[in-house]
PDB file of N, CA and C in Angstrom:
ATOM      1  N   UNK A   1      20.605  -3.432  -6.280  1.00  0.00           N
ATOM      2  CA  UNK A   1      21.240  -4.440  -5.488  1.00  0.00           C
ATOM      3  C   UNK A   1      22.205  -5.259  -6.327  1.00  0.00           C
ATOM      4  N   UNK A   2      21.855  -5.267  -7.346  1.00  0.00           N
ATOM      5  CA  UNK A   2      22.920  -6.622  -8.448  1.00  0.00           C
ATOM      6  C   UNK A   2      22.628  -5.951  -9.979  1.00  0.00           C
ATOM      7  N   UNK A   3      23.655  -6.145 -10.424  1.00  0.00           N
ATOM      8  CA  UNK A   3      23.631  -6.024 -12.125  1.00  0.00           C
ATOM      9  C   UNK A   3      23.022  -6.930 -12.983  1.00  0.00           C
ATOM     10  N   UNK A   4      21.736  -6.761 -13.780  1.00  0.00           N
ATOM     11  CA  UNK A   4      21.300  -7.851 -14.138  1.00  0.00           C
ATOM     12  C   UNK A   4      22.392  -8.402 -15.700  1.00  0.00           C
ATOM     13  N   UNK A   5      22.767  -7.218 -16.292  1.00  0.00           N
ATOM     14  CA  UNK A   5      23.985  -7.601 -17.231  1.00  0.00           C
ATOM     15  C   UNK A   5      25.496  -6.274 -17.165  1.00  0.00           C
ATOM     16  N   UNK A   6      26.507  -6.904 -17.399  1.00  0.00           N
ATOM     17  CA  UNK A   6      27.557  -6.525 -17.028  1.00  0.00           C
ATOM     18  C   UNK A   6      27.573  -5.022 -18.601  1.00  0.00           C
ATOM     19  N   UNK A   7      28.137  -4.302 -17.272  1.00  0.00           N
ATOM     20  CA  UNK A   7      28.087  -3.062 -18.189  1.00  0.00           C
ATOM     21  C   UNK A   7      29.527  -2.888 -19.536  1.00  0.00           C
ATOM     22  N   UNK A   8      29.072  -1.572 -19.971  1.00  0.00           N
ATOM     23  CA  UNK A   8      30.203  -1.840 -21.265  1.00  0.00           C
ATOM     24  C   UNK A   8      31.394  -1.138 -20.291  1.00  0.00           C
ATOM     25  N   UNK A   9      31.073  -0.112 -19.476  1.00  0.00           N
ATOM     26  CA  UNK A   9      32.120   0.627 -18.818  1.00  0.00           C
ATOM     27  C   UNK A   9      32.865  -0.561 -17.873  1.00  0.00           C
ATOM     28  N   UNK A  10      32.280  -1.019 -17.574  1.00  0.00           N
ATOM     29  CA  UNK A  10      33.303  -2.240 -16.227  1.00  0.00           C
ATOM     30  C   UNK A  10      34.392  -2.669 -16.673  1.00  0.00           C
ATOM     31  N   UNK A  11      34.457  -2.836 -17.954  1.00  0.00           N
ATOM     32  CA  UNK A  11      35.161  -3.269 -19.422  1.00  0.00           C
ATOM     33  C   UNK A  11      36.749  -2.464 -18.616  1.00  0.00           C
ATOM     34  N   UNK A  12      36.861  -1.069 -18.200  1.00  0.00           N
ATOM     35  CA  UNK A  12      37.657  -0.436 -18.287  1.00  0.00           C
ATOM     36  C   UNK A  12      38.140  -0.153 -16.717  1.00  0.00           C
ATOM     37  N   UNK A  13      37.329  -0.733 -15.877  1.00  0.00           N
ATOM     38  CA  UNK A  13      37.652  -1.024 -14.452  1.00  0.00           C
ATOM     39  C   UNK A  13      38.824  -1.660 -14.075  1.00  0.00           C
ATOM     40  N   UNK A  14      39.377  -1.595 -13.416  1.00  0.00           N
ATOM     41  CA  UNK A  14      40.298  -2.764 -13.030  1.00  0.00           C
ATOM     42  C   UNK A  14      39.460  -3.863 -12.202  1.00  0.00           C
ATOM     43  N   UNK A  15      38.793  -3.365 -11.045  1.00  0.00           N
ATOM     44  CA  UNK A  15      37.932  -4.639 -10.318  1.00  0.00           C
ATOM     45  C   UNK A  15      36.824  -4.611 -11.218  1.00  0.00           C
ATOM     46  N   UNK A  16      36.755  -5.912 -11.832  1.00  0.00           N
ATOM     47  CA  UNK A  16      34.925  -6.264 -12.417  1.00  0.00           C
ATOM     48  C   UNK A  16      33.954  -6.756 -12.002  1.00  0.00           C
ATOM     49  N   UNK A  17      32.686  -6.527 -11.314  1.00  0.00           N
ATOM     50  CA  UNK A  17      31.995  -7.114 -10.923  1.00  0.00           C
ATOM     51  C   UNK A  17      31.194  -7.916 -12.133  1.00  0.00           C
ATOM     52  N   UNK A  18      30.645  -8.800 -11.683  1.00  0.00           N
ATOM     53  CA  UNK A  18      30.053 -10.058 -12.466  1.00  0.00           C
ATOM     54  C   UNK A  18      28.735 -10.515 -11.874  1.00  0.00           C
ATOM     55  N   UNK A  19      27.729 -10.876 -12.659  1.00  0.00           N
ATOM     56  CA  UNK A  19      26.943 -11.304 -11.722  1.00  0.00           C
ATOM     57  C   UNK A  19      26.799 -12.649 -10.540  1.00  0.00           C
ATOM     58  N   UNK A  20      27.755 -13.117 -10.542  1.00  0.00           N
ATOM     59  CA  UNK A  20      28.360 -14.300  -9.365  1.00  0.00           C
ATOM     60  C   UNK A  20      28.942 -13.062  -8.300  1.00  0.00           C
ATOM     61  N   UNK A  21      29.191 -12.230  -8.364  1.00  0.00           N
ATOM     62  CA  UNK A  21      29.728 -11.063  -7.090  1.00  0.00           C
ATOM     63  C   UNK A  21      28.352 -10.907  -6.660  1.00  0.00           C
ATOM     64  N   UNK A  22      27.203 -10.787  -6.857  1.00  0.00           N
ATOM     65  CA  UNK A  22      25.919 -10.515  -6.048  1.00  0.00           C
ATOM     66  C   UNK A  22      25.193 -12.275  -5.759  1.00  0.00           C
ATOM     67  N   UNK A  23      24.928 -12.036  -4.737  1.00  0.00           N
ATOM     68  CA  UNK A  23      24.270 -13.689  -4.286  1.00  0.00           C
ATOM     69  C   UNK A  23      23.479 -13.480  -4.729  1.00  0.00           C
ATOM     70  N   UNK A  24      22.367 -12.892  -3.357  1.00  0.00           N
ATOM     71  CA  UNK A  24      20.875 -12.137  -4.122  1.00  0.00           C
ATOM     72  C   UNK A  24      20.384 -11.135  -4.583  1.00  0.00           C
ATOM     73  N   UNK A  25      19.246 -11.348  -5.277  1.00  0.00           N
ATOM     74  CA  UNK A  25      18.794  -9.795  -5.638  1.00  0.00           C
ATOM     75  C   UNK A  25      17.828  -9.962  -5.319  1.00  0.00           C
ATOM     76  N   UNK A  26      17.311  -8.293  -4.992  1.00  0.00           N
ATOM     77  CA  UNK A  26      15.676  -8.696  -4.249  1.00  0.00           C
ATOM     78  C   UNK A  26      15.161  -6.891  -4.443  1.00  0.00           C
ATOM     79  N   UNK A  27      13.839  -6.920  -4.955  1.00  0.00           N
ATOM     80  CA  UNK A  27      13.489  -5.705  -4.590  1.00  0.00           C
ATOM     81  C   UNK A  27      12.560  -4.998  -3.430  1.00  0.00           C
ATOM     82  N   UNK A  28      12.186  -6.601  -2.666  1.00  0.00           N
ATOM     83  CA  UNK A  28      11.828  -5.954  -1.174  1.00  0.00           C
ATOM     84  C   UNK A  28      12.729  -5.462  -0.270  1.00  0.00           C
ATOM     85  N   UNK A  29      11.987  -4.072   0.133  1.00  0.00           N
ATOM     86  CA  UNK A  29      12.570  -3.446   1.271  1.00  0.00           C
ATOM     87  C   UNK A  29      12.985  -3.862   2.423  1.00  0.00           C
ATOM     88  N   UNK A  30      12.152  -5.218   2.756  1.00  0.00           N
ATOM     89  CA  UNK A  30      12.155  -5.666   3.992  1.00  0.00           C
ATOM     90  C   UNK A  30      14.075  -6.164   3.979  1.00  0.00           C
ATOM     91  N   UNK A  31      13.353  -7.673   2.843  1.00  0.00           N
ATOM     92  CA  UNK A  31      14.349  -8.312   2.955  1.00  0.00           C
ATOM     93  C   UNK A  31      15.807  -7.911   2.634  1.00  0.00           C
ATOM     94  N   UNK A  32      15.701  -6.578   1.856  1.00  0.00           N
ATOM     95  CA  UNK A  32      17.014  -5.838   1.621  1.00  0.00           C
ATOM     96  C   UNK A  32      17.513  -5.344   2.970  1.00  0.00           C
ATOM     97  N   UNK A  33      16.864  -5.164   3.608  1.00  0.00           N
ATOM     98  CA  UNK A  33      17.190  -4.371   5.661  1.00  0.00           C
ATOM     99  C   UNK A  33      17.667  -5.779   6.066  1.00  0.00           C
ATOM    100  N   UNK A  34      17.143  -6.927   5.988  1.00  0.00           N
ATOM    101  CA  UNK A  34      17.317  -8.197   6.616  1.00  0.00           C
ATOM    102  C   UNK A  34      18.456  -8.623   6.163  1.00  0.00           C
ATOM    103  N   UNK A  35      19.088  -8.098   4.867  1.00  0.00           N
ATOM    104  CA  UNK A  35      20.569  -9.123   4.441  1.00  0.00           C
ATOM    105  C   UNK A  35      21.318  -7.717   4.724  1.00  0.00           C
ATOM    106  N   UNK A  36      21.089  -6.895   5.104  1.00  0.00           N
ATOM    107  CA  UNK A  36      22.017  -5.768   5.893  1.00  0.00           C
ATOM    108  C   UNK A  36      23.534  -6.303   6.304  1.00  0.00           C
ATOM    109  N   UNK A  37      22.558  -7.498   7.086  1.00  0.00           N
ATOM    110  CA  UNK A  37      23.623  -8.058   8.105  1.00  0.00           C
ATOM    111  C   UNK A  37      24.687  -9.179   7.697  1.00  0.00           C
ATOM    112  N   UNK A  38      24.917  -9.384   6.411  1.00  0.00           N
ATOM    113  CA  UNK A  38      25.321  -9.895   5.751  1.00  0.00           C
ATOM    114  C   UNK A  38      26.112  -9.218   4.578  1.00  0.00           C
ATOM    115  N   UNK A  39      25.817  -7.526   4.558  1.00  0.00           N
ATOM    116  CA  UNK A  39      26.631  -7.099   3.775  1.00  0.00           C
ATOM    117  C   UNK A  39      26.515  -5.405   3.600  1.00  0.00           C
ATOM    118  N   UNK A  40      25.884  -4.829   2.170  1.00  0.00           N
ATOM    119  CA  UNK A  40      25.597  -3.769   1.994  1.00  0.00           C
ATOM    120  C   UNK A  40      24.247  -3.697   1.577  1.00  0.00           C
ATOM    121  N   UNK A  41      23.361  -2.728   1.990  1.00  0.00           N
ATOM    122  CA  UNK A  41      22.090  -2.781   1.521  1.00  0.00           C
ATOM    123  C   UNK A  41      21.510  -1.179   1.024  1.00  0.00           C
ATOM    124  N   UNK A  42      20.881  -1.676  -0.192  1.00  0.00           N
ATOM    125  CA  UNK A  42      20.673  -0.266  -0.740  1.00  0.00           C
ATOM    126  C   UNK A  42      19.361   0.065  -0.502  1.00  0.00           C
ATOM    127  N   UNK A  43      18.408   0.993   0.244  1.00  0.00           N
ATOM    128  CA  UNK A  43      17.265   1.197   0.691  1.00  0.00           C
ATOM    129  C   UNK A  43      16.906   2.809   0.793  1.00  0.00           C
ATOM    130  N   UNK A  44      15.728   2.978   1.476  1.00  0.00           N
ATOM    131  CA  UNK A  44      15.621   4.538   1.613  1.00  0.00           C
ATOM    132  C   UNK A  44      16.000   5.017   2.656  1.00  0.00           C
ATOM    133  N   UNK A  45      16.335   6.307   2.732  1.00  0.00           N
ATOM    134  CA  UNK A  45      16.890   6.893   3.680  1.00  0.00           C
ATOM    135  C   UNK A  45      16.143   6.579   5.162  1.00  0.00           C
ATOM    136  N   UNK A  46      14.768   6.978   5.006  1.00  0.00           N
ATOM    137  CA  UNK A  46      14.065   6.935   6.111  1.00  0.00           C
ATOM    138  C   UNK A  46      13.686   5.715   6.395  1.00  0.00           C
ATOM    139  N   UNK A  47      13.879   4.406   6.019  1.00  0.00           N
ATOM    140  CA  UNK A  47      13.836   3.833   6.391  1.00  0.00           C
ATOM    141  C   UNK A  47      15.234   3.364   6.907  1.00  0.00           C
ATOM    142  N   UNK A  48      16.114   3.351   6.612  1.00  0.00           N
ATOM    143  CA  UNK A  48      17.712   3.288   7.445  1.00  0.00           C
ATOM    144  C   UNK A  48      17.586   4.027   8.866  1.00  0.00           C
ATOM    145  N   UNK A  49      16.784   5.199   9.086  1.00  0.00           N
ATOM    146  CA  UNK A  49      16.882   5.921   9.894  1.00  0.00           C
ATOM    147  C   UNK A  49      16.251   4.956  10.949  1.00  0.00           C
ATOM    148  N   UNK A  50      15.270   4.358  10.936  1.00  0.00           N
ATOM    149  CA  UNK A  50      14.889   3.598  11.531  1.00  0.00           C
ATOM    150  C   UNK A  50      15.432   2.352  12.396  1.00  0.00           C
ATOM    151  N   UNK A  51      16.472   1.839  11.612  1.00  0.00           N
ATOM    152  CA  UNK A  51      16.975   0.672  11.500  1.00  0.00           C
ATOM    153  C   UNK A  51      18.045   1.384  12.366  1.00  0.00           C
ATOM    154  N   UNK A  52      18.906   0.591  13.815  1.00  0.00           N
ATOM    155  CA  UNK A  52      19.549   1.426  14.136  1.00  0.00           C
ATOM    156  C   UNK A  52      20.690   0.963  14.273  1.00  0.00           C
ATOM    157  N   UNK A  53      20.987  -0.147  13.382  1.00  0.00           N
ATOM    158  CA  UNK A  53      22.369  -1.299  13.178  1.00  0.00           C
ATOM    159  C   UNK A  53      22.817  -0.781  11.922  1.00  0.00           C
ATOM    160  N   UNK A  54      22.057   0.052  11.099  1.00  0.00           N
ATOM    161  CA  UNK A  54      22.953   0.421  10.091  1.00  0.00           C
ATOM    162  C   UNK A  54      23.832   1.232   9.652  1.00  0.00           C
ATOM    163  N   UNK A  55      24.483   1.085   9.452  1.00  0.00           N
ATOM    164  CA  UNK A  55      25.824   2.126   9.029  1.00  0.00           C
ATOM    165  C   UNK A  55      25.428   2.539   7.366  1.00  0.00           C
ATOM    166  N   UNK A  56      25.649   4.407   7.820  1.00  0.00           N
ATOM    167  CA  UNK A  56      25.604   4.699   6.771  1.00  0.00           C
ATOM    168  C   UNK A  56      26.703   5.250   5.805  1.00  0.00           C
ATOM    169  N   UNK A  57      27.077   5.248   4.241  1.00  0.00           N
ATOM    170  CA  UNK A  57      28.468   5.163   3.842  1.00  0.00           C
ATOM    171  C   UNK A  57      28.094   5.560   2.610  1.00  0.00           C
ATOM    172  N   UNK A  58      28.465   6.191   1.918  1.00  0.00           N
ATOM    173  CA  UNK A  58      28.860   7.233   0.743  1.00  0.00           C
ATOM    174  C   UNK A  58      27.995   8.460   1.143  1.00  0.00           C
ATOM    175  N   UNK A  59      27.926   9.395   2.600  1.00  0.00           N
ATOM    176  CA  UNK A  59      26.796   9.943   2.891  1.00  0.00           C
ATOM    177  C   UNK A  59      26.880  11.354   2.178  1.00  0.00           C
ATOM    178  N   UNK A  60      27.959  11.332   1.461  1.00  0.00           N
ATOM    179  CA  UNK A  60      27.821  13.090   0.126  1.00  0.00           C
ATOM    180  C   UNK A  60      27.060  12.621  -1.064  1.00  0.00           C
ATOM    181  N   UNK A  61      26.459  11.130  -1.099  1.00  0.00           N
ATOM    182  CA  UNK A  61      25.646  11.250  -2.110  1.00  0.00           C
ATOM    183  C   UNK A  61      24.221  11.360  -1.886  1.00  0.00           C
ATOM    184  N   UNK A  62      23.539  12.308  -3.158  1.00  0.00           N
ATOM    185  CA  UNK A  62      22.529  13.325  -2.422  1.00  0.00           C
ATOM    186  C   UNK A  62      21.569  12.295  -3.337  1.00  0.00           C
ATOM    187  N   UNK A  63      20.383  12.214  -2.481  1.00  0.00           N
ATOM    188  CA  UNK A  63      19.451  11.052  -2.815  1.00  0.00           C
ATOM    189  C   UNK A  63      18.312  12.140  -2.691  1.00  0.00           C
ATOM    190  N   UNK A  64      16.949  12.103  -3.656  1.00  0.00           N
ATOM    191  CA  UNK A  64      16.053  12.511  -3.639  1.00  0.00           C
ATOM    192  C   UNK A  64      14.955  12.035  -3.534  1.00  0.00           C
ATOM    193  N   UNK A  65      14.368  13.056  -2.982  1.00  0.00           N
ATOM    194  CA  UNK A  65      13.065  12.103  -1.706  1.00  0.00           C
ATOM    195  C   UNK A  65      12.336  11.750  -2.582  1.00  0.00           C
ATOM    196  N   UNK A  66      11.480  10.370  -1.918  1.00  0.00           N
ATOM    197  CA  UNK A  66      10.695   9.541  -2.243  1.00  0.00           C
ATOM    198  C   UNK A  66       9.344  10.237  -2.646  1.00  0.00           C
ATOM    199  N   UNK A  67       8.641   9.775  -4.004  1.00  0.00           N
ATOM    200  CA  UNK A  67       7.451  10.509  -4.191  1.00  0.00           C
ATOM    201  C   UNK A  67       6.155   8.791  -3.891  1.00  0.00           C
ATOM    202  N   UNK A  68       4.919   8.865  -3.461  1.00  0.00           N
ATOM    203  CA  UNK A  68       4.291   8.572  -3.768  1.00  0.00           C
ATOM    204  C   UNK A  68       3.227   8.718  -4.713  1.00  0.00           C
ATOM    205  N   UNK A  69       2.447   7.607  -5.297  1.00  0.00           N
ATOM    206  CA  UNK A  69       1.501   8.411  -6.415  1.00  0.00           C
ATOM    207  C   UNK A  69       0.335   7.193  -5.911  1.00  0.00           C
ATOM    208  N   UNK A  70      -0.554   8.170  -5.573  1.00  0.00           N
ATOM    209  CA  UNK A  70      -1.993   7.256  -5.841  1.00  0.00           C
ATOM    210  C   UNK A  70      -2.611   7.370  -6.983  1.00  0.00           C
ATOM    211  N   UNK A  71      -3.128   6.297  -7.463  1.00  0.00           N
ATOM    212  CA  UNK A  71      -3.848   6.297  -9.110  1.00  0.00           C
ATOM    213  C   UNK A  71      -4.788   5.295  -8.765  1.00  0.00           C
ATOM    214  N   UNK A  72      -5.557   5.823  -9.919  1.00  0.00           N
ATOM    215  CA  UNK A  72      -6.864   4.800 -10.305  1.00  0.00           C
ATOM    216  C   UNK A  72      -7.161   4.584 -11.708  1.00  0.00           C
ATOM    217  N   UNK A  73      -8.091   3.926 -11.896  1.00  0.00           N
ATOM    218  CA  UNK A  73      -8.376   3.801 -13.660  1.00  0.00           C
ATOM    219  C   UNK A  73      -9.689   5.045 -13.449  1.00  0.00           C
ATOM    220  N   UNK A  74      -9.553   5.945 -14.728  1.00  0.00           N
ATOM    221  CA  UNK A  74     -10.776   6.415 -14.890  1.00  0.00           C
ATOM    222  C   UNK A  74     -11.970   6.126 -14.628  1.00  0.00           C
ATOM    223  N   UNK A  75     -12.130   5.163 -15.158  1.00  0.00           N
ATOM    224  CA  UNK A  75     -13.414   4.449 -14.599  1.00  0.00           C
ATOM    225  C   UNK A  75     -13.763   4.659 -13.270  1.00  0.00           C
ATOM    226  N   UNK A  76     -13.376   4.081 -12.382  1.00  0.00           N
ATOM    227  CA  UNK A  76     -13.443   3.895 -11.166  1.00  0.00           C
ATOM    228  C   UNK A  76     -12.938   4.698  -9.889  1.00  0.00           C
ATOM    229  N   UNK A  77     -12.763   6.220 -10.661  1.00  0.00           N
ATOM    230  CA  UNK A  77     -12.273   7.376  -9.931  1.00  0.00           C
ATOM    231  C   UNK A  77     -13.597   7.960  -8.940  1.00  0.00           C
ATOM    232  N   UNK A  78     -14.277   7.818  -9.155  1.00  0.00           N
ATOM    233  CA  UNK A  78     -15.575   8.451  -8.462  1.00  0.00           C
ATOM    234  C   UNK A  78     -16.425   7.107  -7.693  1.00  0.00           C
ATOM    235  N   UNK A  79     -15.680   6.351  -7.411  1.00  0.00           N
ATOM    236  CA  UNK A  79     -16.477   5.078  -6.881  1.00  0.00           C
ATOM    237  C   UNK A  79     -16.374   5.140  -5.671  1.00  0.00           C
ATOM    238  N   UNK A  80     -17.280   4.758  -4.559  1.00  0.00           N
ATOM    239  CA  UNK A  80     -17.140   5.431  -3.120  1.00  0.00           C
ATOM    240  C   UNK A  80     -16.107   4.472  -2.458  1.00  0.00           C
ATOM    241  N   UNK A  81     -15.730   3.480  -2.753  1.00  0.00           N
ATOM    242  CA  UNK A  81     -14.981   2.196  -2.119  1.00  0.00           C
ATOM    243  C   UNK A  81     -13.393   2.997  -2.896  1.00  0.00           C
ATOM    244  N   UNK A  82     -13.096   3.383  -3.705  1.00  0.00           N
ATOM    245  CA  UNK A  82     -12.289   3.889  -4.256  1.00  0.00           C
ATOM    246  C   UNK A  82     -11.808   4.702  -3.517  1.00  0.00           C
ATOM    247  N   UNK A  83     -12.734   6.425  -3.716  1.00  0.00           N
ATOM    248  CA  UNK A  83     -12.640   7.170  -2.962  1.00  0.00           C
ATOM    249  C   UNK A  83     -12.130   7.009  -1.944  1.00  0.00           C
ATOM    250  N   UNK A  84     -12.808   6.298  -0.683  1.00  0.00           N
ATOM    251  CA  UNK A  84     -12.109   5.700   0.684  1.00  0.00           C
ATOM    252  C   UNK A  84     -11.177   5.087   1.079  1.00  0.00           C
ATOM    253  N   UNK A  85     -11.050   4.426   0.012  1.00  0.00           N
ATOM    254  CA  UNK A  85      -9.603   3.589  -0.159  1.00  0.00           C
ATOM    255  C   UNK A  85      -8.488   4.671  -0.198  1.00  0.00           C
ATOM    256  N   UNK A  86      -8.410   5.735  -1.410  1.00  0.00           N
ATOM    257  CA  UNK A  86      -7.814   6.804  -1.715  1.00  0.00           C
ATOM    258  C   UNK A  86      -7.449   7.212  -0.545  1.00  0.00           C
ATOM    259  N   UNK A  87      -8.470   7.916   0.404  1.00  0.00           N
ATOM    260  CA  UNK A  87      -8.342   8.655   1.222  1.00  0.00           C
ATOM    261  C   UNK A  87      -7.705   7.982   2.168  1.00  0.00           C
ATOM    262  N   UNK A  88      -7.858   7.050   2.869  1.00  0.00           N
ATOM    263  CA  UNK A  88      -6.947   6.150   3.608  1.00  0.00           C
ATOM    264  C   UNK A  88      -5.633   5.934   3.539  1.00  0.00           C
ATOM    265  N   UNK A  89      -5.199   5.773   1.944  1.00  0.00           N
ATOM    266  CA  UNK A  89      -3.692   5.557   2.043  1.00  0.00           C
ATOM    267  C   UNK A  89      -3.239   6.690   2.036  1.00  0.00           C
ATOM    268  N   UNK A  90      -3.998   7.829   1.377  1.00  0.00           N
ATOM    269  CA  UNK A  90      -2.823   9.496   1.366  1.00  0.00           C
ATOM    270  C   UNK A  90      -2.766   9.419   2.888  1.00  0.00           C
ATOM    271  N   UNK A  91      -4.051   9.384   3.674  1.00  0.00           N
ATOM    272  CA  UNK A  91      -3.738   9.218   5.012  1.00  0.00           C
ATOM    273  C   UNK A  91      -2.378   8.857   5.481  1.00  0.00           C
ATOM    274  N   UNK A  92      -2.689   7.216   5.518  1.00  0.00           N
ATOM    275  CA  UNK A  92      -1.684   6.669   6.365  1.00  0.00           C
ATOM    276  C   UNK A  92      -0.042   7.160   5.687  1.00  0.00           C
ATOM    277  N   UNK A  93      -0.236   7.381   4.359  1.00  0.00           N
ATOM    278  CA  UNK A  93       1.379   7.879   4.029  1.00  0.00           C
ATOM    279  C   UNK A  93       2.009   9.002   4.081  1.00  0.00           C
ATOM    280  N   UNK A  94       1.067   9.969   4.579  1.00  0.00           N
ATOM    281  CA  UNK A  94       1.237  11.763   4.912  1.00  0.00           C
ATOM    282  C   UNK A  94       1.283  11.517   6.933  1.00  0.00           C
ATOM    283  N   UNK A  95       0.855  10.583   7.196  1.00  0.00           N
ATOM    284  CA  UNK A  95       1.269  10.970   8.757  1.00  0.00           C
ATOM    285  C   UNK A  95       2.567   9.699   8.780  1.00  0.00           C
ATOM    286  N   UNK A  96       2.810   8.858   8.247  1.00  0.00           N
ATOM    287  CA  UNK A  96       4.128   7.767   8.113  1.00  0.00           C
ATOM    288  C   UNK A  96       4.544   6.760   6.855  1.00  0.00           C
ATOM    289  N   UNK A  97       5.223   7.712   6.427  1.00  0.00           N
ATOM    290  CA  UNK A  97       5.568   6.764   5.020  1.00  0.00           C
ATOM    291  C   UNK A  97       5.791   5.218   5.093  1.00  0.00           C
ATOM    292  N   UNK A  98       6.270   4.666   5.973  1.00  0.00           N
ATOM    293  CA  UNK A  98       7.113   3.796   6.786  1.00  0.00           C
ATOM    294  C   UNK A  98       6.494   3.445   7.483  1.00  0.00           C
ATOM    295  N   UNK A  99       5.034   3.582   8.236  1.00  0.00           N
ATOM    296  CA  UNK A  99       4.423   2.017   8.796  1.00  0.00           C
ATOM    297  C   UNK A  99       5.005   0.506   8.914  1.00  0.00           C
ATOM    298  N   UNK A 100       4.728   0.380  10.354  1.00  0.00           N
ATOM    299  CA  UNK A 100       4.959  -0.991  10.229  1.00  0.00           C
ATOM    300  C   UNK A 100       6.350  -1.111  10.359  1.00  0.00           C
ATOM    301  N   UNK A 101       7.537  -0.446  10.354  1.00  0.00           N
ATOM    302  CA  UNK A 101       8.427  -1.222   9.916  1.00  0.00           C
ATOM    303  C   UNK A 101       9.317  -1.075  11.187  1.00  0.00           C
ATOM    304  N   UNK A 102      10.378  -1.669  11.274  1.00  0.00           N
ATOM    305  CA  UNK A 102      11.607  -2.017  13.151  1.00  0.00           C
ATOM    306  C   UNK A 102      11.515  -0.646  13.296  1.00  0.00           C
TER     307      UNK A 102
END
């Protein structure tokens, strides 16, 4: 969403962005869909798909799909509250990555 420091290549740009060119930065998804409307928003595909005010724009650039990873500490890999927990989210993220959302 924003440059946290200005690169060495911009150096050789003619337009420079700066960090005063980005208002906010944010790494929620939500609120990145929510300032949409206020500008450009960088998010996941499937969730844009969703969203049906958004316009999509540089669409030859090829984006690669989202991986999830469930983890645990060793320890606590064989713990039945674990386990269930486990099993719940592969759940809910193998039938909708994207719960919950417009």
């Amino acid at each position: 969403m924003g440059l946290k420091t200005p690169r060495r290549e911009s150096i050789f740009i003619p337009a420079v962005l700066t960090l005063s060119d980005f208002k906010i930065r944010t790494d929620s998804l939500l609120l990145q869909i929510n300032l949409a409307n206020t500008g450009i928003v960088v998010t996941h595909k499937e969730i844009a798909k969703k969203i049906f005010n958004l316009q999509e724009i540089m669409e030859w650039v090829t984006i690669p799909s989202l991986q999830f990873w469930i983890v645990c500490h060793a320890d606590t890999q064989y713990n039945n509250r674990v386990i269930a927990l486990k099993k719940f989210v592969s759940n809910w993220f193998e039938d909708d990555a994207y719960h919950g959302l417009p």
